[in-house]
Protein backbone atom coordinates (compact mmCIF):
# COMPACT_ATOMS: atom_id res chain seq x y z
CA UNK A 1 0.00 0.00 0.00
CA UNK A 2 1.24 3.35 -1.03
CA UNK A 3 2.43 6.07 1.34
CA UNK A 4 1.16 9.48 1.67
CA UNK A 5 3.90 11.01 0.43
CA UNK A 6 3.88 8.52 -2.55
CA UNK A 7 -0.17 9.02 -3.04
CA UNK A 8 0.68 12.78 -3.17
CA UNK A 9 2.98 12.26 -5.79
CA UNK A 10 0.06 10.98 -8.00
CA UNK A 11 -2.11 13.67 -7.33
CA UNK A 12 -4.16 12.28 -5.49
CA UNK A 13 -5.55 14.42 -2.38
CA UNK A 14 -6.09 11.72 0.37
CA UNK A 15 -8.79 12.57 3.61
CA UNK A 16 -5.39 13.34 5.54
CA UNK A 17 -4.85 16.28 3.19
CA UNK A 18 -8.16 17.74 2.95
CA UNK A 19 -8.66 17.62 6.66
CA UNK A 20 -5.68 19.48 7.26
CA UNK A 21 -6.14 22.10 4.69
CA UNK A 22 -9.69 22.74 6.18
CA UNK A 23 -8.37 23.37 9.29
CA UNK A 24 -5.32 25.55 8.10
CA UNK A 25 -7.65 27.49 5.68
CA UNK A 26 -5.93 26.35 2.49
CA UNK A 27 -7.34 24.68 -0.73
CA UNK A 28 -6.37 20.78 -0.17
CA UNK A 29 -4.41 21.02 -3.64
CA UNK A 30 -1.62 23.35 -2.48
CA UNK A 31 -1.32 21.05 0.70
CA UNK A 32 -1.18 18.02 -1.44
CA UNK A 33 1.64 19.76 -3.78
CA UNK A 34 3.44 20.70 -0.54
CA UNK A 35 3.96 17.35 0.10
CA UNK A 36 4.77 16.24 -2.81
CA UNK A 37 7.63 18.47 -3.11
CA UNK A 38 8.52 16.91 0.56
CA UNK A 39 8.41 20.17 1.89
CA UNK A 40 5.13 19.67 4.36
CA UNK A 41 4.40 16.26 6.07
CA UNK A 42 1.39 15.06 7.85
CA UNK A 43 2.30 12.43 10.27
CA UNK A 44 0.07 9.59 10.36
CA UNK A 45 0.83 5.90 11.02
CA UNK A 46 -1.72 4.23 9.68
CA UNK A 47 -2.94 2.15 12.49
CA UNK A 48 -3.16 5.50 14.77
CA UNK A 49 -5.11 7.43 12.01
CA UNK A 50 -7.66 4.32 12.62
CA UNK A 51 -8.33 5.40 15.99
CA UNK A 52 -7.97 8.47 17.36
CA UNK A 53 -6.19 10.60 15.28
CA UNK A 54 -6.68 14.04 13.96
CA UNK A 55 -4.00 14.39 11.37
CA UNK A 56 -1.84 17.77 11.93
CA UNK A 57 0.28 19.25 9.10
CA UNK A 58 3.74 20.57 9.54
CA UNK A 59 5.44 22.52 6.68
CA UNK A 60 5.88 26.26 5.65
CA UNK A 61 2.70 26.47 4.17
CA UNK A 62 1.34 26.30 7.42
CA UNK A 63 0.79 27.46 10.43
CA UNK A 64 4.53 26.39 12.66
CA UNK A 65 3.23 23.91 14.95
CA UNK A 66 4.75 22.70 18.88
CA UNK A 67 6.01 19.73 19.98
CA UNK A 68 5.71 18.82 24.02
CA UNK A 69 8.24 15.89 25.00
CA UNK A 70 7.34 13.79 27.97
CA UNK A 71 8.33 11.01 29.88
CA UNK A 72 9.59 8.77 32.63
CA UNK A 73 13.18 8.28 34.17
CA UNK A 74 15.04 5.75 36.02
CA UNK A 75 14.27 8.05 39.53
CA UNK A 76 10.61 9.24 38.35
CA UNK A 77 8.41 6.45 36.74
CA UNK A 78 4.61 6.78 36.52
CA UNK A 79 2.48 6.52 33.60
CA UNK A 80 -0.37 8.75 35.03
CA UNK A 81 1.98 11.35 35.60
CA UNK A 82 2.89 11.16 32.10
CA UNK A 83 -0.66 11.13 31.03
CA UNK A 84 -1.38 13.93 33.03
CA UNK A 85 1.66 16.09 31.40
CA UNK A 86 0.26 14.94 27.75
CA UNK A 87 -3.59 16.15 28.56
CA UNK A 88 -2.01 19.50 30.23
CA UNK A 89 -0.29 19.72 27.21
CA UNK A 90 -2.97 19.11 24.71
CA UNK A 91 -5.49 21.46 26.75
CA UNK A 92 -2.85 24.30 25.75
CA UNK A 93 -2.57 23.52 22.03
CA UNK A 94 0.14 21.37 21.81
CA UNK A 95 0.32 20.35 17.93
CA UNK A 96 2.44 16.40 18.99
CA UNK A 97 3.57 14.48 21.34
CA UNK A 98 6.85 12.85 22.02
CA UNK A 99 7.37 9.99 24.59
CA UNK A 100 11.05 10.27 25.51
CA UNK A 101 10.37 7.72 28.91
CA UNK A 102 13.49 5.70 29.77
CA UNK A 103 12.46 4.21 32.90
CA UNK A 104 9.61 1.65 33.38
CA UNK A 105 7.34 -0.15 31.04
CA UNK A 106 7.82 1.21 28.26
CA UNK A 107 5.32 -0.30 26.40
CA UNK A 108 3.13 -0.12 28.77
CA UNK A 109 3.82 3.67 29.13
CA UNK A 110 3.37 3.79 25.12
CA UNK A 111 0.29 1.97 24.68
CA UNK A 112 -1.51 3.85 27.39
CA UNK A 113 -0.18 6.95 25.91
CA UNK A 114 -1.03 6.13 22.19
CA UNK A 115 -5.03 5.41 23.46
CA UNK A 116 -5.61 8.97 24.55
CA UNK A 117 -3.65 10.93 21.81
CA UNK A 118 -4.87 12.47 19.21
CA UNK A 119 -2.33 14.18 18.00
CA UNK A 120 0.89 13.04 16.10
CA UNK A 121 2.80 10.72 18.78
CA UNK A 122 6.81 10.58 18.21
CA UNK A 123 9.40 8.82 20.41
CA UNK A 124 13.27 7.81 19.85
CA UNK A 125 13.18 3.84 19.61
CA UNK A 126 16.96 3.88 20.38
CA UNK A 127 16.30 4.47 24.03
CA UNK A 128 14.53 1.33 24.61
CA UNK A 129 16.87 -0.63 22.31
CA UNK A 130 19.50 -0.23 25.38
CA UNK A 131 16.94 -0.66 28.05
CA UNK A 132 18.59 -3.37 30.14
CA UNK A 133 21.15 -3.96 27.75
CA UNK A 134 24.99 -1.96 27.66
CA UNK A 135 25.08 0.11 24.79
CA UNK A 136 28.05 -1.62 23.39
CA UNK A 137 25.48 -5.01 23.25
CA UNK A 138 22.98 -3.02 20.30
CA UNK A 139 22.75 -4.75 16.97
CA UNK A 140 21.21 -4.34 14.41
CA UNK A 141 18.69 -7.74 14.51
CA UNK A 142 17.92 -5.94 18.15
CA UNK A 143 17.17 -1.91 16.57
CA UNK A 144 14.64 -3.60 13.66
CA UNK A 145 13.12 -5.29 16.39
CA UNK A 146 11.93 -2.25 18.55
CA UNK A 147 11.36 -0.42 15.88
CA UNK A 148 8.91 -2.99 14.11
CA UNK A 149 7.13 -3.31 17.58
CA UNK A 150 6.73 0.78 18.10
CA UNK A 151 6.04 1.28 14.37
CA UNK A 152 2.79 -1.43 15.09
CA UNK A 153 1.70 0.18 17.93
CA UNK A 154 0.97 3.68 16.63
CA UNK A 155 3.35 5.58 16.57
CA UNK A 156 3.55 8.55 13.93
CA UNK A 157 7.30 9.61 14.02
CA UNK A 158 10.98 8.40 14.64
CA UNK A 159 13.56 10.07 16.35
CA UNK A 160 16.02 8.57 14.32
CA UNK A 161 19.88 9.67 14.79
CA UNK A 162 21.39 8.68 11.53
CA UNK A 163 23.71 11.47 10.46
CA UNK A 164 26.12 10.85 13.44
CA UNK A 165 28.80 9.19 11.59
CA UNK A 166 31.98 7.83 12.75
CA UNK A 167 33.95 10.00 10.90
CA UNK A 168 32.14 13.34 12.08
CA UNK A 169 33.84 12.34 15.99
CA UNK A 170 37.05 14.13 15.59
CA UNK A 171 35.44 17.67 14.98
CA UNK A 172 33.62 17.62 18.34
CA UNK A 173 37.10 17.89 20.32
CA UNK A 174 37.06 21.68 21.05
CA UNK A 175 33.31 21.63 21.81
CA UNK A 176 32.52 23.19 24.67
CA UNK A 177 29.52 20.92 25.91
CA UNK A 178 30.61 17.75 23.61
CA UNK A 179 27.29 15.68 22.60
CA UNK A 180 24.33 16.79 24.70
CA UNK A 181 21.68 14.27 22.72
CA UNK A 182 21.33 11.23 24.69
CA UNK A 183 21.01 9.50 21.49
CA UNK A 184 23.94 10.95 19.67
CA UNK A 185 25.85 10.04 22.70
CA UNK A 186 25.28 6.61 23.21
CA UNK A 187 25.62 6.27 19.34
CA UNK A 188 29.54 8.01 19.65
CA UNK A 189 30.01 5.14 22.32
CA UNK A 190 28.92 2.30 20.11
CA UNK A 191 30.78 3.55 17.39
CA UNK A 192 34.11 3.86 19.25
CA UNK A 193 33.91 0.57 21.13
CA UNK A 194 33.23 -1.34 17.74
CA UNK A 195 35.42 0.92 15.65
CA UNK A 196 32.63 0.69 12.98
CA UNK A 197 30.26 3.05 11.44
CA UNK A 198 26.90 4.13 12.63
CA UNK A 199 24.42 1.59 12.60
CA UNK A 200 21.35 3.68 12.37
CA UNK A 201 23.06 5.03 8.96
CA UNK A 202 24.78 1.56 7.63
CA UNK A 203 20.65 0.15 7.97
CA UNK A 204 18.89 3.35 6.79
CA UNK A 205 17.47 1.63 3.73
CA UNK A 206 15.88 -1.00 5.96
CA UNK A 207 14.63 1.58 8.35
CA UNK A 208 13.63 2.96 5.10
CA UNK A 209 11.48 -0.28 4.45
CA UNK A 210 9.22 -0.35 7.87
CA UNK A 211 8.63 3.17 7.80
CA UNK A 212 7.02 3.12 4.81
CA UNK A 213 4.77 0.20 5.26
CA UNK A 214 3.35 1.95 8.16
CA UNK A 215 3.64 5.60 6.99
CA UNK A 216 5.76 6.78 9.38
CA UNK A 217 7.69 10.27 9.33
CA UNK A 218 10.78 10.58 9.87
CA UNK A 219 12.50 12.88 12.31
CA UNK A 220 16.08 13.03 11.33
CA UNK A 221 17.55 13.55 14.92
CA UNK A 222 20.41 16.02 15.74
CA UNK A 223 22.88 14.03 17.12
CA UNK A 224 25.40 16.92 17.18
CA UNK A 225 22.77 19.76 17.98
CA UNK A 226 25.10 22.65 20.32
CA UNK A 227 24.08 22.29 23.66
CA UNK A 228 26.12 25.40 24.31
CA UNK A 229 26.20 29.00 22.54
CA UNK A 230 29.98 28.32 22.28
CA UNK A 231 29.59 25.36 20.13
CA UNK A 232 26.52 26.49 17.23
CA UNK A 233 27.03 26.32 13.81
CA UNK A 234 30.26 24.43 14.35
CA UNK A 235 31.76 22.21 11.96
CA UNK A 236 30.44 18.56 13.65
CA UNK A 237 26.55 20.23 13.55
CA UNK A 238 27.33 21.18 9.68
CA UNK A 239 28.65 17.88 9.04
CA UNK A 240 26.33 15.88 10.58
CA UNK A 241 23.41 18.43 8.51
CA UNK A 242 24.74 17.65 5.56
CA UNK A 243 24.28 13.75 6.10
CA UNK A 244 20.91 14.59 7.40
CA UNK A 245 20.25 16.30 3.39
CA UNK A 246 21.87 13.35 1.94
CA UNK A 247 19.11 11.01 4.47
CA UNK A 248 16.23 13.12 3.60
CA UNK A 249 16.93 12.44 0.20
CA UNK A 250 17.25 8.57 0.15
CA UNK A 251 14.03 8.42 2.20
CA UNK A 252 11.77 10.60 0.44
CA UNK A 253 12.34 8.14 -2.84
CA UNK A 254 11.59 5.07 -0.61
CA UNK A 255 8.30 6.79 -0.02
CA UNK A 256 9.23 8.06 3.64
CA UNK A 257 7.98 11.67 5.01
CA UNK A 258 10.67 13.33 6.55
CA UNK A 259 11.34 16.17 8.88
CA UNK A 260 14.74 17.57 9.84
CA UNK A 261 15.99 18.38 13.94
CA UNK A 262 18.08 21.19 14.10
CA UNK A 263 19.59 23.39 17.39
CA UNK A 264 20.01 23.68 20.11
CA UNK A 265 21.84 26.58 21.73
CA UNK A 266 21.69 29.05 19.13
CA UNK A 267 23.13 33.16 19.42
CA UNK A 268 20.23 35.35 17.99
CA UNK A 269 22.37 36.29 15.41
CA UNK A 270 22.94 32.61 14.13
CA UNK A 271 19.87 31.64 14.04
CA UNK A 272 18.55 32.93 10.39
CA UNK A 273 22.04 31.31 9.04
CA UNK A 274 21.01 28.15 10.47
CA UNK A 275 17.24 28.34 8.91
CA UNK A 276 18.02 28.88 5.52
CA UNK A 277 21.12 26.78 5.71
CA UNK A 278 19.03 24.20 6.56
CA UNK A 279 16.35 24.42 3.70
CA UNK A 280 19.25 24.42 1.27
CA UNK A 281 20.66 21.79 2.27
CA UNK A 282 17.63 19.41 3.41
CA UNK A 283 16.01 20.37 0.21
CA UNK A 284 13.08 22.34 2.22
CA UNK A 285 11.84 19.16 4.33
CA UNK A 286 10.23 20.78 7.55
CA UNK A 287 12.64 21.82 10.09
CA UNK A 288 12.03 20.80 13.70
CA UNK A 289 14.07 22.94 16.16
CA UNK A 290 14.42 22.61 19.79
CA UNK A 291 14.20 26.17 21.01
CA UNK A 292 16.33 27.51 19.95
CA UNK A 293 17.96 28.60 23.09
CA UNK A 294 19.49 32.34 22.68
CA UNK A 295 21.61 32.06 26.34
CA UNK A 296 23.72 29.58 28.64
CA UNK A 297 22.64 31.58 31.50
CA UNK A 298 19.20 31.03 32.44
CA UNK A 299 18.46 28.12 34.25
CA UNK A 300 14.59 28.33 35.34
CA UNK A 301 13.98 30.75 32.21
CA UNK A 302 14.84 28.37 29.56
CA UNK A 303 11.38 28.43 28.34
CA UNK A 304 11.68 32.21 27.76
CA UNK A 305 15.08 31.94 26.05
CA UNK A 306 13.56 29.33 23.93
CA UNK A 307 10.68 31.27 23.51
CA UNK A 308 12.93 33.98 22.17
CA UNK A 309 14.87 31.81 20.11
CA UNK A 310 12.00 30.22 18.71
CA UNK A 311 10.37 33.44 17.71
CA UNK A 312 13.15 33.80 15.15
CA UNK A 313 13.50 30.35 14.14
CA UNK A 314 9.72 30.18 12.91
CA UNK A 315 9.86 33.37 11.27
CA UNK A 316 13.20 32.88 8.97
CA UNK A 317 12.14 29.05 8.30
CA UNK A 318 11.42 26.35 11.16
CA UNK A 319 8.14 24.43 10.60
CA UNK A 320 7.95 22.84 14.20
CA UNK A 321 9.24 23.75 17.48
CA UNK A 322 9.69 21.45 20.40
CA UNK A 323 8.90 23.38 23.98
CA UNK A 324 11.32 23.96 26.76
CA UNK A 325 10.08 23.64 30.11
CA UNK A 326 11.31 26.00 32.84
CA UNK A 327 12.63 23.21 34.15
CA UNK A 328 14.87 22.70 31.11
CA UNK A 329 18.83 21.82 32.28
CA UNK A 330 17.45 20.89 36.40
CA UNK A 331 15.56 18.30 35.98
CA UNK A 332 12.35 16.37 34.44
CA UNK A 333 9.13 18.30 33.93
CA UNK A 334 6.37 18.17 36.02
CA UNK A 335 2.71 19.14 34.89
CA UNK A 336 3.02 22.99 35.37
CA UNK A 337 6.22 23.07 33.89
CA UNK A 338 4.61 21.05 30.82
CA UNK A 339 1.66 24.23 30.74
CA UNK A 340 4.29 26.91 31.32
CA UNK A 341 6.43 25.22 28.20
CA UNK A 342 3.67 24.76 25.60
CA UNK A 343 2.23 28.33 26.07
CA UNK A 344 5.78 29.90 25.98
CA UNK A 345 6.56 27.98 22.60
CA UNK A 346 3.28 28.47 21.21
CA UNK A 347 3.14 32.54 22.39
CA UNK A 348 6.69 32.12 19.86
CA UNK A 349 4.86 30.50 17.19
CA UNK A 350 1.87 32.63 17.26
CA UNK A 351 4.31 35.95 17.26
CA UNK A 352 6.43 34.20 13.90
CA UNK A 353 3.10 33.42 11.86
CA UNK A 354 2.07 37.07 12.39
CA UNK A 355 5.40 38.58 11.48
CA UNK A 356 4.61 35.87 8.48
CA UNK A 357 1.58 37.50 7.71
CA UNK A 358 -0.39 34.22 7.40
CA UNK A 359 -3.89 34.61 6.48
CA UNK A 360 -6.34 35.07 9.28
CA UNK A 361 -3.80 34.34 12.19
CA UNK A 362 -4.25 37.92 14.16
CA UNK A 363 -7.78 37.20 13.50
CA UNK A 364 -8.01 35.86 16.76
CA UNK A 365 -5.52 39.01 18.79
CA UNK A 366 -7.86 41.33 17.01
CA UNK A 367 -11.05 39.86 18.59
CA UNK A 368 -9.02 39.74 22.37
CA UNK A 369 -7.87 43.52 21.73
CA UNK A 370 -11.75 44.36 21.14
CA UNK A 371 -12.99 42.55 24.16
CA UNK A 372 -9.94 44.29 25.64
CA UNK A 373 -11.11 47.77 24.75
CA UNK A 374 -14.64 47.04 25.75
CA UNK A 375 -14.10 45.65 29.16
CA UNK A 376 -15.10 42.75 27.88
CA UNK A 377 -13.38 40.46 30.43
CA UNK A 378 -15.26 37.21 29.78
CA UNK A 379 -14.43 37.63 26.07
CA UNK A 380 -10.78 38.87 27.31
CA UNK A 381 -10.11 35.85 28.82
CA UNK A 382 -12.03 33.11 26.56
CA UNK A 383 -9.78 34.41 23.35
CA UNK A 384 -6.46 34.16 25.77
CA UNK A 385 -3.43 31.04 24.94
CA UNK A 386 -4.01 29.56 28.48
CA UNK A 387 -7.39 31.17 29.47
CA UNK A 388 -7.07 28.78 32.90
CA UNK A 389 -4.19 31.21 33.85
CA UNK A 390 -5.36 34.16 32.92
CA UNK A 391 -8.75 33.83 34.69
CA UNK A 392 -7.01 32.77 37.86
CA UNK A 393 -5.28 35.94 38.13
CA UNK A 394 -7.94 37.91 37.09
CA UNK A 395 -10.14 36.61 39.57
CA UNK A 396 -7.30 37.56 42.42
CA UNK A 397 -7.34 41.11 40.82
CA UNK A 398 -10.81 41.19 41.06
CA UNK A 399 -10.63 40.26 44.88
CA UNK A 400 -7.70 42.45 45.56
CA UNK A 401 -10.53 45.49 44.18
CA UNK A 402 -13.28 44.10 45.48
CA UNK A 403 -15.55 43.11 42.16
CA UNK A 404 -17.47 40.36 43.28
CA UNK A 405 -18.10 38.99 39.55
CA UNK A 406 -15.69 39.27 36.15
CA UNK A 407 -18.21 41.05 34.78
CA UNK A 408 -18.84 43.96 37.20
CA UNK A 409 -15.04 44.74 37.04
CA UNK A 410 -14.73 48.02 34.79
CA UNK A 411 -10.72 48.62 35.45
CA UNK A 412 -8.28 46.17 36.80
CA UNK A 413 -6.36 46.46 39.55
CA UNK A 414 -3.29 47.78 37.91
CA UNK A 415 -4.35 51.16 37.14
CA UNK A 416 -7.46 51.46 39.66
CA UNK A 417 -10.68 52.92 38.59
CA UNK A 418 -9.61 56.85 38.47
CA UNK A 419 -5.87 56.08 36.74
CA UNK A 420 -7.72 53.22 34.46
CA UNK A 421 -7.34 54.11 30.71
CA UNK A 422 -9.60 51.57 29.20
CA UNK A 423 -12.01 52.66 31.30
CA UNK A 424 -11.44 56.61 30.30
CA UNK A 425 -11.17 55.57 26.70
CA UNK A 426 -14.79 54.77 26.83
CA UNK A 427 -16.35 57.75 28.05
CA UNK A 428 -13.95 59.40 25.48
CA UNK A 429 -15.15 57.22 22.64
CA UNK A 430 -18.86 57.94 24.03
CA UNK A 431 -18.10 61.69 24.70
CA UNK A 432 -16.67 62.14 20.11
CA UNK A 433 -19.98 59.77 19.28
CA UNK A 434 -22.13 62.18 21.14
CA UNK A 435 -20.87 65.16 19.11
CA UNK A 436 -20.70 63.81 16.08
């Protein structure tokens, strides 16, 4: 059975297609040519688009979209808490869902996972290839295996680290923070013990083979990514990029989707370089970024660096940007820190497909900005990112100035009712219609 990508290629617009140009606004042929080209994907296994699935699209033709990882560790292991972080995340927009756990069940963890999401589901199968096994002890018999098993439970996307090639090693000596992907690194060990090439890369055309019988994407992991400001856009990241083009290339003519993972710790001024770099390279296939993050130094704020970073990233060419918690660099996410990420990555994504001018996307901070103006609090707060939020601290203004109800509140607690602008605006705006 044909892929999507392959079906596209026909011209043939699929239900996939049209459902996501309905919801992004588009006619379903330029969404179907998008893909085509390889330049949008719609991850889909096609045993999760069976069940619960809503396929989302990710390209430049869209709107950019966020990714929320989650998961267990060896010290933290519980799949409600897990399912809690993915519904917090989904009740906030997330756009996918990655299940990085390392600790537990996994498949267990998966499954349970998989039955409540919606949304595109990715994970990285390497991490449970070397779940009670050394990392020296993966074959290749042992990565098919996992990868088989994930790719017939549901799962939309791969992490999979193929560009990390033996010969890349030597240019990460002056790095400042070395290899900060968990599965770049524990490919770098393989590779040394065995003194052979990656695995991941010397299989890609079998990898190649399962994908595409079960439509999977795939997400061409940055093994290399800078995990430091000190080490972007260094020679390892460019090589490893350039395998990643030469990847994206071979799978695309097996019938694969594929999307691209870029940085990382990026400076501001790096970060269009490393956009359009990318698309020239990769061909246009959606870039996936994570942040980026703009600064070293802000441990408990990495979701506003990344925020920041990501801002750029979307506006000078990312497609898809995976959150950073607050808790980013200190330890594993909790279910606040999972709100707190999503709405600062998707506050970056909104602000980069308005400085995109994509139709009808300030639509929606016109209407807020006219409930705004008209003391229209329940309006105000309905039209918000994270309405939850907002209303909470609205409601503690409203006690802090005594307003019983939302609606009886006429200035906010800020300004008072004498100093309150809004509020002065409109006996101004009454006062001109009164002349007129």
């Amino acid at each position: 059975m044909a892929t999507q990508l392959q079906i596209a290629q026909t011209g043939v617009i699929t239900d996939q297609v049209r459902f996501v140009a309905k919801t992004e606004n588009l006619e379903a042929e330029l969404v179907r040519a998008e893909m085509s080209a390889g330049r949008l994907i719609i991850p889909a296994n096609k045993l999760h688009i069976k069940t619960n699935l809503k396929p989302v699209g990710i390209g430049r033709a869209l709107t950019t979209k966020i990714n929320a990882n989650i998961g267990t560790s060896s010290v933290r292991c519980s799949a409600e808490a897990e399912i809690e972080k993915m519904q917090v995340a989904l009740s906030v927009g997330a756009d996918a869902i990655m299940d990085l756990s390392t600790g537990g069940d996994l498949d267990v963890i998966r499954q349970r996972l998989l039955a409540e999401c919606p949304v595109p589901f990715g994970t990285v199968p390497i991490y449970e290839v070397i779940i009670d096994r050394n990392v020296e002890d993966i074959d290749s018999k042992a990565i098919l295996k996992v990868i088989e098993k994930q790719a017939k439970q549901g799962v939309d996307f791969f992490t999979i680290h193929a560009g990390v090639l033996k010969e890349h090693l030597p240019l990460l000596k002056n790095r400042v923070a070395g290899i900060v992907s968990r599965g770049g690194a524990l490919l770098a060990k393989w590779m040394l013990y065995h003194n052979r090439q990656n695995p991941l890369y010397e299989m890609f055309d079998d990898l190649c083979d399962i994908m595409a019988e079960y439509d999977i994407c795939f997400s061409l992991g940055d093994g290399f990514r800078p995990g430091a400001i000190a080490d972007a856009t260094d020679k390892a990241q460019i090589a490893e990029l350039r395998t990643l083009g030469e990847l994206t290339q071979r799978a695309q003519q097996k019938g694969c989707q594929v999307m691209v993972e870029g940085p990382g710790h990026v400076p501001f001024n790096q970060i269009q370089h490393n956009m359009q770099i990318q698309q020239k390279i990769c061909n246009g296939a959606p870039f996936y970024v994570l942040g980026p993050v703009v600064t070293d130094i802000a441990p408990g704020y990495d979701h506003i660096t990344s925020a920041i970073g990501g801002t750029a990233a979307a506006f000078y060419g990312a497609s898809f940007l995976c959150y950073v918690t607050p808790r980013e660099h200190l330890g594993l996410p909790n279910a606040d820190d999972v709100r707190v990420g999503v709405v600062a990555s998707k506050i970056a994504a909104h602000a980069a497909d308005i400085a995109r001018g994509l139709k009808g996307v300030a639509d929606r901070d016109k209407k807020l900005s006219i409930a705004r103006s008209n003391l229209d609090w329940k309006t105000h707060l309905a039209e918000s990112l994270d309405p939850q939020t907002a209303e909470k601290i609205h409601r503690q203004a409203c006690r802090e100035t005594g307003a019983e109800e939302l609606s009886s509140a006429d200035y906010c607690s800020m300004c008072g009712k004498a100093w309150c602008s809004i509020r002065i605006n409109k006996e101004i705006r009454e006062s001109i219609s009164r002349e007129a």
